[in-house]
Protein backbone atom coordinates (compact mmCIF):
# COMPACT_ATOMS: atom_id res chain seq x y z
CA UNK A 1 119.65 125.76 105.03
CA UNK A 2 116.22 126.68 106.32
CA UNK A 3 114.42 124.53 109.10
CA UNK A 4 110.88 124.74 109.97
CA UNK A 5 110.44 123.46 112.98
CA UNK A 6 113.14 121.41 115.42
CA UNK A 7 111.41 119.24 117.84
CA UNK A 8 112.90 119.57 121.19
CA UNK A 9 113.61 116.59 123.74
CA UNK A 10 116.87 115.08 124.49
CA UNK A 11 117.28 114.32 120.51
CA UNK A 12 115.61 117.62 119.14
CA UNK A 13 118.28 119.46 121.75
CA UNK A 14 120.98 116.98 120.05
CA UNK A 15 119.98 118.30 116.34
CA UNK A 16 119.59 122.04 117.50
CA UNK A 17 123.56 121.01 118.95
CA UNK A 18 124.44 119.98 115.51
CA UNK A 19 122.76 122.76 113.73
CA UNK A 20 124.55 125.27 115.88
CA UNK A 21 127.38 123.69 115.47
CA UNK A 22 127.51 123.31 111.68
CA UNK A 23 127.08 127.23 111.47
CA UNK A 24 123.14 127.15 110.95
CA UNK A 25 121.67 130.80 112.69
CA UNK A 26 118.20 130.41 113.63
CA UNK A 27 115.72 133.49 111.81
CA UNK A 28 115.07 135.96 114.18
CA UNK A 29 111.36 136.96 114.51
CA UNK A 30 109.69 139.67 112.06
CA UNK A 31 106.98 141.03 111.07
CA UNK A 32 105.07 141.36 108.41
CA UNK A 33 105.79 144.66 108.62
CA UNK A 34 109.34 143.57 108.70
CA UNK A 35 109.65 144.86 112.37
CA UNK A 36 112.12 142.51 114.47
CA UNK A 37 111.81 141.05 117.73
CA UNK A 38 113.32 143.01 120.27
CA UNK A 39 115.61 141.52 123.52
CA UNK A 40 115.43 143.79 126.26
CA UNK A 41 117.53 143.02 129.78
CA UNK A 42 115.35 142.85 132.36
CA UNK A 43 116.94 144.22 135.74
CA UNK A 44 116.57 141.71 138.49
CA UNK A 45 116.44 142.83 142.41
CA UNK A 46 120.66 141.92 143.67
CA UNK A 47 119.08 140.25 146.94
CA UNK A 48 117.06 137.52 145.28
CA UNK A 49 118.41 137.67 141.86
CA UNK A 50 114.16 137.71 140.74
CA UNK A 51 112.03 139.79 138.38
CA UNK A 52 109.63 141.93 139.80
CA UNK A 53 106.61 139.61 137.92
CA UNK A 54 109.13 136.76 139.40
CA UNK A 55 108.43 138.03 142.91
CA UNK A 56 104.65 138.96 142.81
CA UNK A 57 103.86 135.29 141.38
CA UNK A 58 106.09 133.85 144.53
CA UNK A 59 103.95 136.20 147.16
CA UNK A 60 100.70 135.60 145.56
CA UNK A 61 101.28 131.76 145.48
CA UNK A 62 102.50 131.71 149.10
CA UNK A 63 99.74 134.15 150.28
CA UNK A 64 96.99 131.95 147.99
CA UNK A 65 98.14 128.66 150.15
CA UNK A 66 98.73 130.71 153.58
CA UNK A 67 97.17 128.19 156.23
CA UNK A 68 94.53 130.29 157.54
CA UNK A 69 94.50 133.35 155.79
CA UNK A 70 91.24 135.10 155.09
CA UNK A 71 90.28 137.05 151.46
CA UNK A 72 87.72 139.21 150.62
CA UNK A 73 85.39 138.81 147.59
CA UNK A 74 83.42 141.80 145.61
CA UNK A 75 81.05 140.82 142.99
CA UNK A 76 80.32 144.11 141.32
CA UNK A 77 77.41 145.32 139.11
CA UNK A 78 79.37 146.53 135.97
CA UNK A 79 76.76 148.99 134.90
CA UNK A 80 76.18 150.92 138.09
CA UNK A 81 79.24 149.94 140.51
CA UNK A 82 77.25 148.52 143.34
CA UNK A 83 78.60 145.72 145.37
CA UNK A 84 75.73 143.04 144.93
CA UNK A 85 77.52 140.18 146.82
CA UNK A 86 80.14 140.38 149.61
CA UNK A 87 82.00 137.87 151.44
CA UNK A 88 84.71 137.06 153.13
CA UNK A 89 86.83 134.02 151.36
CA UNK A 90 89.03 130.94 154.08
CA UNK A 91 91.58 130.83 151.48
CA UNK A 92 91.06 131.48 148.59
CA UNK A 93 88.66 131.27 145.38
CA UNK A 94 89.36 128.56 143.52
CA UNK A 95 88.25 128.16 139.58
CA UNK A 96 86.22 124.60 138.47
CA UNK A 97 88.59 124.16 135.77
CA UNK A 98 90.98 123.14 138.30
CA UNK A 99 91.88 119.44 138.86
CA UNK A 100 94.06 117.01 141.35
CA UNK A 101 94.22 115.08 137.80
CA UNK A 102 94.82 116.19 134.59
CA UNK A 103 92.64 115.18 132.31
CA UNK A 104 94.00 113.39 129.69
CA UNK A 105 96.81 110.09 130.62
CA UNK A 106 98.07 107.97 127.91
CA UNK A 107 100.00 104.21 128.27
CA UNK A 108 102.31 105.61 125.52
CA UNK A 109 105.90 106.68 127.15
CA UNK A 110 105.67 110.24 126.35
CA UNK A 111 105.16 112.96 128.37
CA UNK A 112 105.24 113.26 132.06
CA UNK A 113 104.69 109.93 134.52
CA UNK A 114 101.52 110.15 136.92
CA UNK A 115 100.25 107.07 138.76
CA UNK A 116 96.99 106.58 138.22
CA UNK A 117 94.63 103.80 139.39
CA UNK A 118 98.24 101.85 140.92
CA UNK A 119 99.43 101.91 137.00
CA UNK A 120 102.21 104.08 135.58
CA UNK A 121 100.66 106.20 132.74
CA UNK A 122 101.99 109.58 131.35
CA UNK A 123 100.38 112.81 130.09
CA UNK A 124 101.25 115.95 128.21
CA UNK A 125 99.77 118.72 130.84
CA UNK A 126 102.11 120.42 133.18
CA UNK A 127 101.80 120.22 137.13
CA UNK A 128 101.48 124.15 137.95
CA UNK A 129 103.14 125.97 140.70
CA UNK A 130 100.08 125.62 142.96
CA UNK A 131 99.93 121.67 142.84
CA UNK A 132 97.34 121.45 140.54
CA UNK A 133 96.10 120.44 136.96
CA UNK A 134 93.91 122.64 134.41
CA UNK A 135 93.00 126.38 134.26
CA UNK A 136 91.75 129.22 135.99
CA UNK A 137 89.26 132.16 135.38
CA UNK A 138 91.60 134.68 133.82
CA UNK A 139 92.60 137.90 135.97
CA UNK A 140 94.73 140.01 137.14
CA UNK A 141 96.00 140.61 140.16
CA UNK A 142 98.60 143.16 142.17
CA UNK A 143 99.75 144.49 145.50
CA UNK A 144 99.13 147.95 146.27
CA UNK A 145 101.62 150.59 147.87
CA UNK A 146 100.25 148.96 151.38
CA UNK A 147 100.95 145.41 150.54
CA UNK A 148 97.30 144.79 150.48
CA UNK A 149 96.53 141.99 147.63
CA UNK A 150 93.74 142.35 144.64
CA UNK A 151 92.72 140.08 142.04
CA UNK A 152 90.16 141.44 139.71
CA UNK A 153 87.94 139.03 137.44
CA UNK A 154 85.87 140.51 133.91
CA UNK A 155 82.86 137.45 133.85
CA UNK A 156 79.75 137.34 132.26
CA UNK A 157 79.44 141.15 132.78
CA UNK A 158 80.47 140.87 136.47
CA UNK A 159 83.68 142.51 138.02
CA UNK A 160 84.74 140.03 140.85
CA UNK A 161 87.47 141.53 142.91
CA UNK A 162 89.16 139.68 145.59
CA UNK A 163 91.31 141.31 148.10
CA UNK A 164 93.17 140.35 151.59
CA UNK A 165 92.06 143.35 152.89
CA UNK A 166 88.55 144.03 153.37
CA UNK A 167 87.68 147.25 151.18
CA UNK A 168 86.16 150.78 151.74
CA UNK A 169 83.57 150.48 148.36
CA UNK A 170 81.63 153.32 147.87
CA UNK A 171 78.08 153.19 146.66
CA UNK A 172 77.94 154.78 143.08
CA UNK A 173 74.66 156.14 141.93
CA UNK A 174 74.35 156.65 137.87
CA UNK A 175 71.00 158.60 136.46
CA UNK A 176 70.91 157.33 132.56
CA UNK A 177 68.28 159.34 130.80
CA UNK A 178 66.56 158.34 127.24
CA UNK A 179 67.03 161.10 125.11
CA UNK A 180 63.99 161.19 122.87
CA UNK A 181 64.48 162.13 119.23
């Protein structure tokens, strides 16, 4: 007995239940290749039972939404390294594609209840850890062996890097010569 897709909610979680139950084994993962998925355990820290990617999400959130707390912003020429805007950030940056609102309610009863306008509508986007609806710039981000926080941003041929720590940049110099044929 092969199932496509199981559609989860209280009565998807009842059929997957009764699936389970009546010996059904969902496919694991391949390939086309024929490679399988692989499970690997993950070692937590014994203190606080988290992931290491666990624990850098909870310090950047918490250092993002410090009251007060000052961040340092690069915008970086990608072709020659200089710094061609500098600033110092009360907060922190913050992407337009964030919203107090998500953008899409519905009167239907599915999804997750928001008040909106004194009425009791629902929508299908998640409330993220920061309080907010919608996305951000993509980046990366990481604490260095001194603590110190970066986030570093690839836009519209700009590197923006963002720091809590001012930085030392050093001004690069590159000669590019023509070669004639």
């Amino acid at each position: 007995m092969k199932f496509n897709r199981v559609l989860f909610g209280l009565s998807g979680l009842f059929v997957l239940a009764n699936l389970v139950s009546c010996g059904y084994t969902p496919e694991q993962p391949s390939a086309t290749s024929g490679v399988q998925k692989v499970n690997v355990q993950v070692a937590v820290d014994p203190t606080t039972g988290k992931t290491i990617e666990q624990s850098n999400i909870e310090k950047r959130l918490l250092l993002d939404n410090a009251v007060g707390s000052v961040k340092h912003l690069y915008i970086i020429a990608p072709t020659s390294g200089q710094v061609l805007i500098y600033s110092t950030v009360k907060g922190k940056v913050t992407s337009s594609g964030k919203r107090l609102t998500p953008n899409t309610i519905n009167s239907s009863t599915y999804g997750f209840p928001i008040m909106f306008g004194g009425d009791k509508h629902y929508t299908s986007e998640v409330l993220q850890d920061d309080g907010t609806y919608g996305t951000s710039s993509e980046y990366i981000f990481w604490f260095d062996s001194s603590g110190r926080y970066h986030q570093h941003y690839f836009t519209g041929g700009q590197i923006i890097h963002i720091s809590d720590q001012p930085l030392n940049v050093p001004s690069v110099v590159l000669n590019l010569e023509q070669v004639k044929k």
